[in-house]
Protein backbone atom coordinates (compact mmCIF):
# COMPACT_ATOMS: atom_id res chain seq x y z
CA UNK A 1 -5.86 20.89 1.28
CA UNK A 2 -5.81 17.40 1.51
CA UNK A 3 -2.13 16.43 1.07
CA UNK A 4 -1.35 18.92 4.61
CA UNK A 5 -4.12 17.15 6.67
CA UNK A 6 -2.70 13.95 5.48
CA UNK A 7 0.81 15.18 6.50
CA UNK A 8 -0.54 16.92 9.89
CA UNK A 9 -0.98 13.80 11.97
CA UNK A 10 2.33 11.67 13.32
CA UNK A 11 0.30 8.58 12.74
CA UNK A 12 0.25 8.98 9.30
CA UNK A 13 3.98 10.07 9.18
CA UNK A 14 4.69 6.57 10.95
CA UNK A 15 2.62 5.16 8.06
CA UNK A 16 4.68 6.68 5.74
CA UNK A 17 7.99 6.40 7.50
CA UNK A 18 7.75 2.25 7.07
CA UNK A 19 6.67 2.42 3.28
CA UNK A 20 9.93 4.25 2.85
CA UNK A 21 12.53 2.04 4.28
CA UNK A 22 14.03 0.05 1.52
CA UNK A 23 12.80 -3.19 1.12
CA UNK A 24 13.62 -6.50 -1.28
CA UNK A 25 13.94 -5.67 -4.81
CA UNK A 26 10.70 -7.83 -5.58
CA UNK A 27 8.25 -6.37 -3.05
CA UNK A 28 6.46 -3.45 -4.20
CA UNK A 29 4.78 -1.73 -0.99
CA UNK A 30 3.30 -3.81 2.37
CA UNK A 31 0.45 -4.98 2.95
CA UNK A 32 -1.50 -3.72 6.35
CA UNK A 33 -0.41 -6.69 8.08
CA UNK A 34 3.56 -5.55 7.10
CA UNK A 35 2.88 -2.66 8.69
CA UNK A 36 1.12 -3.36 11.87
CA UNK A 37 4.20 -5.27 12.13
CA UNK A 38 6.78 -2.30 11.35
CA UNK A 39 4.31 0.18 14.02
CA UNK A 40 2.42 0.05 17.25
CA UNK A 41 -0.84 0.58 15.25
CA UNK A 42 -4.02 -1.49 15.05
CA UNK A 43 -4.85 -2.62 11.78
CA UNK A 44 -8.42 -0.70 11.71
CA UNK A 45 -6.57 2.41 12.54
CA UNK A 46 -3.86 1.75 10.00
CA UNK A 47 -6.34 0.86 7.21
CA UNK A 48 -8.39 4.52 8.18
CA UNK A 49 -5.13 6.14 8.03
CA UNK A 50 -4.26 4.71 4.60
CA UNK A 51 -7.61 5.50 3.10
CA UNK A 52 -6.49 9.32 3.97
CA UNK A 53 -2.54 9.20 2.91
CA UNK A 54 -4.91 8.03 -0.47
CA UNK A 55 -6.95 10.31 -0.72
CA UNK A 56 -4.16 12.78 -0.23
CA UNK A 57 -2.05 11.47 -3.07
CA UNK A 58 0.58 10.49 -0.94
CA UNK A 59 -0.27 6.02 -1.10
CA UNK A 60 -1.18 4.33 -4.15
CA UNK A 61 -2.45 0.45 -3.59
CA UNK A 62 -1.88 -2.58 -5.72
CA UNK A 63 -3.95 -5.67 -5.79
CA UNK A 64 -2.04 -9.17 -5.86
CA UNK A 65 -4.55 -12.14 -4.87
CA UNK A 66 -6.82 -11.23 -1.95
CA UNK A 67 -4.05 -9.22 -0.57
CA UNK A 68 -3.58 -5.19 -1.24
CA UNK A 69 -0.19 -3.60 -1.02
CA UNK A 70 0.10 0.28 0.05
CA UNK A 71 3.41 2.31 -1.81
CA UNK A 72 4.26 5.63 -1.49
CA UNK A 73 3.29 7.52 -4.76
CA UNK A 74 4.78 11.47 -3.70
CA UNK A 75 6.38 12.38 -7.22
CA UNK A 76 2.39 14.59 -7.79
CA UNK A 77 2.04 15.66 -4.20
CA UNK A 78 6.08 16.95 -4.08
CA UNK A 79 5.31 18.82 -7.26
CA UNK A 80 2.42 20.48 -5.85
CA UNK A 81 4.25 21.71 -2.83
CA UNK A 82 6.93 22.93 -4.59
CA UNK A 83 4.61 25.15 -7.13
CA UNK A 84 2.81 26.52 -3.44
CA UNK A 85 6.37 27.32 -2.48
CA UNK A 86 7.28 29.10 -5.81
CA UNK A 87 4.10 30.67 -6.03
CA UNK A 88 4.58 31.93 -2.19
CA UNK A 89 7.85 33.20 -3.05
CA UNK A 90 6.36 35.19 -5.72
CA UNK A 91 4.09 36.89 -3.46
CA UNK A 92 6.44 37.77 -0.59
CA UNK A 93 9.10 39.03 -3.39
């Protein structure tokens, strides 16, 4: 399953750690350059990372200029772990 392969690797959980900290009411997401900033990450390796937390359903990406902004989109993917959990607890009870 996508979404735990995304969630396996503390790279991406750094990735997803600085799109959660709160930021100014009228930025929506960083762009890669924010976030090399907020890690210790290169931006290749950040962008290959992204491209799997979106894949995953965990990072959606918005276009403004030339410039794309990553934000965390895990309403779908929190859903699907908690029918996995339910549906687990059916089985073991």
């Amino acid at each position: 399953m996508p979404l735990f392969i995304a969630l396996g690797d503390e790279v991406r959980l750094t990735i997803i750690e600085a799109l959660a900290w709160p930021k100014p009411l009228d930025q929506h997401g960083l762009n890669v350059n924010q976030i090399t900033e907020k890690t210790s990450l290169s931006r290749p390796a950040i962008s290959h990372h992204l491209k799997i937390l979106k894949e995953a359903g965990l990072v959606s990406v918005r276009q403004e200029g030339t410039s794309n902004y990553y934000y965390l989109t895990i309403a779908d993917s929190t859903r699907v772990l908690m029918n996995l959990g339910f549906r687990l607890q059916e089985f073991i009870t």
